[in-house]
N, C-alpha and C. Protein backbone atom coordinates (compact mmCIF):
# COMPACT_ATOMS: atom_id res chain seq x y z
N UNK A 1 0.83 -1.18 0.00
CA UNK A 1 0.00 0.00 0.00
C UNK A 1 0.88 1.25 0.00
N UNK A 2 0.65 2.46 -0.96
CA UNK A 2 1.24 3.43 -1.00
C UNK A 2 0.75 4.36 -0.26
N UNK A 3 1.64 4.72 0.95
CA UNK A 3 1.18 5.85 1.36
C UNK A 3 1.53 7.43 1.32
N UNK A 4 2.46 7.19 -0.06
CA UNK A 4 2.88 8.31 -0.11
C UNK A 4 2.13 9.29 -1.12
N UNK A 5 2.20 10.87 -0.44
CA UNK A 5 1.58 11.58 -1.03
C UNK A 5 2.06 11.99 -2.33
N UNK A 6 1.25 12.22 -3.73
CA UNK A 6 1.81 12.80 -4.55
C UNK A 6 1.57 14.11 -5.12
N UNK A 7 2.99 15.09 -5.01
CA UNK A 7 3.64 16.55 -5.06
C UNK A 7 2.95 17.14 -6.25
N UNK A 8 2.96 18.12 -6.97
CA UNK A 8 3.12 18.81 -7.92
C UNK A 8 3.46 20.14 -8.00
N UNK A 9 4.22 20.97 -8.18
CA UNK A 9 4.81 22.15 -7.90
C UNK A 9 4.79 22.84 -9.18
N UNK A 10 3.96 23.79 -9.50
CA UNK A 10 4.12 24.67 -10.41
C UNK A 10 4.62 26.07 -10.47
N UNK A 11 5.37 26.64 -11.30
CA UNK A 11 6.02 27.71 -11.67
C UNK A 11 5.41 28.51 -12.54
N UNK A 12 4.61 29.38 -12.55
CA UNK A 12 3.56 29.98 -13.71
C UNK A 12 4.34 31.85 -13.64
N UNK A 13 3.81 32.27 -15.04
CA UNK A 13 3.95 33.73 -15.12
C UNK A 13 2.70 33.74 -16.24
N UNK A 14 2.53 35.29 -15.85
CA UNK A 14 1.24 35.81 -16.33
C UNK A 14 2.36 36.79 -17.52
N UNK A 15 1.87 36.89 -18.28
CA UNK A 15 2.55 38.30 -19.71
C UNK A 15 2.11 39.74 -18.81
N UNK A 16 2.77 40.65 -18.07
CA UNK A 16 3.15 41.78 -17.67
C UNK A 16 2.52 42.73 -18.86
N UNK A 17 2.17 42.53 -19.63
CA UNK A 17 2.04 44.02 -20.78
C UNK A 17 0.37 43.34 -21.35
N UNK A 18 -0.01 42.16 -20.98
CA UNK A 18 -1.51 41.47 -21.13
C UNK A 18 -1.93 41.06 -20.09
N UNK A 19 -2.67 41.80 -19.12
CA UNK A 19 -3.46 41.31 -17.73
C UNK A 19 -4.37 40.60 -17.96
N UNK A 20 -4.72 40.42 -19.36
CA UNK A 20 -5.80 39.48 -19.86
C UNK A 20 -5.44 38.12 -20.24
N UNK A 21 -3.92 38.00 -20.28
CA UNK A 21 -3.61 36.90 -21.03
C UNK A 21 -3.08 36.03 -19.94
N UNK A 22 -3.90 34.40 -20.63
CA UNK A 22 -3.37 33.60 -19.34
C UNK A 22 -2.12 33.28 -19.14
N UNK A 23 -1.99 32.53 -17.56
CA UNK A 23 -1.09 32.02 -16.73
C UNK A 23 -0.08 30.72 -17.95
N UNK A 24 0.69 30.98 -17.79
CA UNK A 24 1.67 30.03 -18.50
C UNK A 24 2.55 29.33 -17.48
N UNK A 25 2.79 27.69 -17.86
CA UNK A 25 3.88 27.03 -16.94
C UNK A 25 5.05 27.53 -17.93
N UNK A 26 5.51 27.82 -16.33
CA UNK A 26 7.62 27.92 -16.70
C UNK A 26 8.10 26.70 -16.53
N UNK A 27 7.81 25.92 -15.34
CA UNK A 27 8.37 24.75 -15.07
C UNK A 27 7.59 24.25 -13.92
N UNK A 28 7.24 22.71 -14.27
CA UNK A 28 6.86 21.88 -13.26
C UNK A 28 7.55 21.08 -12.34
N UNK A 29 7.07 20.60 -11.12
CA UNK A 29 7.97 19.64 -10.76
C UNK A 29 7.33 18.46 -9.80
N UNK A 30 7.46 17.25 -10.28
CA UNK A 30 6.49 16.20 -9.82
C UNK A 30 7.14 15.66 -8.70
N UNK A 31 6.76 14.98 -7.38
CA UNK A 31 7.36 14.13 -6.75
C UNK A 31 6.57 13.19 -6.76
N UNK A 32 6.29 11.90 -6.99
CA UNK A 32 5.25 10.68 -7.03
C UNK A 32 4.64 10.63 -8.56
N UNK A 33 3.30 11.05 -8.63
CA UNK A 33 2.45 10.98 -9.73
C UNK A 33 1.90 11.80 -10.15
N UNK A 34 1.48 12.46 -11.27
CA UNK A 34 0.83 13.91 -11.63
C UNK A 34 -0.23 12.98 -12.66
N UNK A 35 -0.35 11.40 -13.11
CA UNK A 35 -1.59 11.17 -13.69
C UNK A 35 -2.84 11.34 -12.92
N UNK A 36 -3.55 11.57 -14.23
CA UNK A 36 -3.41 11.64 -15.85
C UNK A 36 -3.44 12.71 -16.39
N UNK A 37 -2.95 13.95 -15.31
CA UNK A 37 -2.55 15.07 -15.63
C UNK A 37 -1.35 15.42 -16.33
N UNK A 38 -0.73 14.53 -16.05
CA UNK A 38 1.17 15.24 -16.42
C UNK A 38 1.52 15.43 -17.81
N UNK A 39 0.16 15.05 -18.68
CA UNK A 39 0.87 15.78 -20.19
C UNK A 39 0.41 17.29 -20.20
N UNK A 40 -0.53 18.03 -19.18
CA UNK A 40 -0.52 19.19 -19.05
C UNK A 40 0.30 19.96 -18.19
N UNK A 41 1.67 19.40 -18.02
CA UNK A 41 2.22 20.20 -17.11
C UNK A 41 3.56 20.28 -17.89
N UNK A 42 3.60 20.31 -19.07
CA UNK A 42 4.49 20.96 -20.13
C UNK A 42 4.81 22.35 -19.87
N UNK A 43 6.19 23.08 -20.07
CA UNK A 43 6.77 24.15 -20.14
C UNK A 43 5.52 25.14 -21.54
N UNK A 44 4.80 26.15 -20.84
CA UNK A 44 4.41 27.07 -21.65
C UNK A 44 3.11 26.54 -21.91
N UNK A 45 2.44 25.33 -21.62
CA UNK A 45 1.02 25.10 -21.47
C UNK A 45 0.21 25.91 -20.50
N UNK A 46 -0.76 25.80 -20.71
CA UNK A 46 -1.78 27.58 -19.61
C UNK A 46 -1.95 26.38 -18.39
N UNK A 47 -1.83 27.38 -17.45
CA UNK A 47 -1.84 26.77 -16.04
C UNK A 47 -3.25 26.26 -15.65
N UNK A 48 -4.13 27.22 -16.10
CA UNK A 48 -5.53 26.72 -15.79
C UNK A 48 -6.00 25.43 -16.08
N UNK A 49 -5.72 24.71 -17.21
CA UNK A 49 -5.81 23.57 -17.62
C UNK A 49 -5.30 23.03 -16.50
N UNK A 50 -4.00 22.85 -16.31
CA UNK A 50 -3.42 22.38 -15.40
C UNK A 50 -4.11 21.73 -14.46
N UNK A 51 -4.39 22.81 -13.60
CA UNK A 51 -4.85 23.34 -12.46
C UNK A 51 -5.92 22.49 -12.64
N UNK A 52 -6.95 22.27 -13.26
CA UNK A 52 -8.14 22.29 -13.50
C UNK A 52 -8.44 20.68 -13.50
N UNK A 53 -6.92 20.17 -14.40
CA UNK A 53 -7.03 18.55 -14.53
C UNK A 53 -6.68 17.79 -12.76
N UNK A 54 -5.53 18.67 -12.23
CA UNK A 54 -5.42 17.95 -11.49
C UNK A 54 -6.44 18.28 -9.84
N UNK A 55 -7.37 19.29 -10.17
CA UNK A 55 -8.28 19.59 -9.19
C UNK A 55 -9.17 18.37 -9.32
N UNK A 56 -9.85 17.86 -10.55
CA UNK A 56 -10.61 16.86 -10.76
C UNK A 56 -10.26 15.74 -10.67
N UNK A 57 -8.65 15.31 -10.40
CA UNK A 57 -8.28 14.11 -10.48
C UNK A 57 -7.30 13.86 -9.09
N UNK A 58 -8.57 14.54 -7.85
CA UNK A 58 -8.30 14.35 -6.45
C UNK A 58 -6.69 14.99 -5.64
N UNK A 59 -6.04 15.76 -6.11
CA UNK A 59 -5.65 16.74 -5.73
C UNK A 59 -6.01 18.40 -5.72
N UNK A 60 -5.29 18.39 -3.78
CA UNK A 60 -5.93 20.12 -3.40
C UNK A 60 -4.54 20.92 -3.61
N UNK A 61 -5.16 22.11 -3.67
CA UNK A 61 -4.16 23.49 -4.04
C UNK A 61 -3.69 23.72 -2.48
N UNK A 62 -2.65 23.37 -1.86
CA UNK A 62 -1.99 23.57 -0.76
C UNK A 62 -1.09 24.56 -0.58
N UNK A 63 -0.78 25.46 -1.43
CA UNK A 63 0.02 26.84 -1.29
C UNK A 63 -0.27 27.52 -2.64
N UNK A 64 -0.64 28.88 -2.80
CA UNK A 64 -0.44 29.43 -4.22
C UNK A 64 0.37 30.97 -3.84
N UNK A 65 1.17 31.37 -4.21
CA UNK A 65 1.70 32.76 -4.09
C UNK A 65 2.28 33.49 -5.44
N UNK A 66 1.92 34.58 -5.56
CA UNK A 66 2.30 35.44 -6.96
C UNK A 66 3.48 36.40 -5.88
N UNK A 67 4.48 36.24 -6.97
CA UNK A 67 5.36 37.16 -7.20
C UNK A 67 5.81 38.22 -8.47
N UNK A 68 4.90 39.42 -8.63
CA UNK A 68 5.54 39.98 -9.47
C UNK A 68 4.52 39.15 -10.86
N UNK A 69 5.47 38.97 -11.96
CA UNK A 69 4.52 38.45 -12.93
C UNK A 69 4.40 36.89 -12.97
N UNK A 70 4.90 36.52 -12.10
CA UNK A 70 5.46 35.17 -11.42
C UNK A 70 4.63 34.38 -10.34
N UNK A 71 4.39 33.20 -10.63
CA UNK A 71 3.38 32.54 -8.93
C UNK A 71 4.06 31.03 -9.29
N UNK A 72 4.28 30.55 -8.02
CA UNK A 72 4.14 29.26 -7.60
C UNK A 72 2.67 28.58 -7.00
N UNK A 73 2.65 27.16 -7.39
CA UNK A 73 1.23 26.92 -6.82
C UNK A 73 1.85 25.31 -6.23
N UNK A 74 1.48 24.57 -5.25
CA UNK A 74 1.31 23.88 -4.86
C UNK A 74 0.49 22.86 -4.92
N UNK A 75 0.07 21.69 -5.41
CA UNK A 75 -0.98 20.45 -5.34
C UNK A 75 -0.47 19.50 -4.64
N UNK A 76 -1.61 18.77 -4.01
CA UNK A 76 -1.04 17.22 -2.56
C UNK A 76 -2.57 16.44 -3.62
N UNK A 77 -2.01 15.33 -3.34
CA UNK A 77 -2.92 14.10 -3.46
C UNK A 77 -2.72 13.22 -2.49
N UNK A 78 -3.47 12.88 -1.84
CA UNK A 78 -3.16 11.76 -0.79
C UNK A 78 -3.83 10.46 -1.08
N UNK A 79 -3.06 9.23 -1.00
CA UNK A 79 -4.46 8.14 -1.08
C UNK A 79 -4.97 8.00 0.07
């Protein structure tokens, strides 16, 4: 039985000169499992997708912080 939780760490920036334009991954970073999300967590895919696949596929948003045109976000899955 696995009891380990699985990570996902995202790196997103928003375009500074388009407040309209979405969130883009800079870089992801998995510890465990990101299915059957992890083909959306490509460099420069929109975060919302992201976000969105792995909200529905039983991971919570456990930290989000913007820096600047810049945010990290946090996801946990636990079994």
């Amino acid at each position: 039985m696995n009891n380990q939780p699985d990570i996902v760490v995202i790196i997103w920036r928003r375009n500074s000169d388009d407040r309209n334009a979405p969130r883009r991954i800079v870089q992801a970073a998995v510890i465990g499992s990101a299915n059957p999300c992890a083909d959306r967590l490509e460099q420069n895919d929109r975060f919302s997708r992201a976000q969105r696949c792995l909200l529905r596929n039983g991971f919570t948003r456990e930290f989000q912080e913007r820096f600047g045109d810049f945010g990290i976000s946090i996801f946990v899955r636990t079994s």
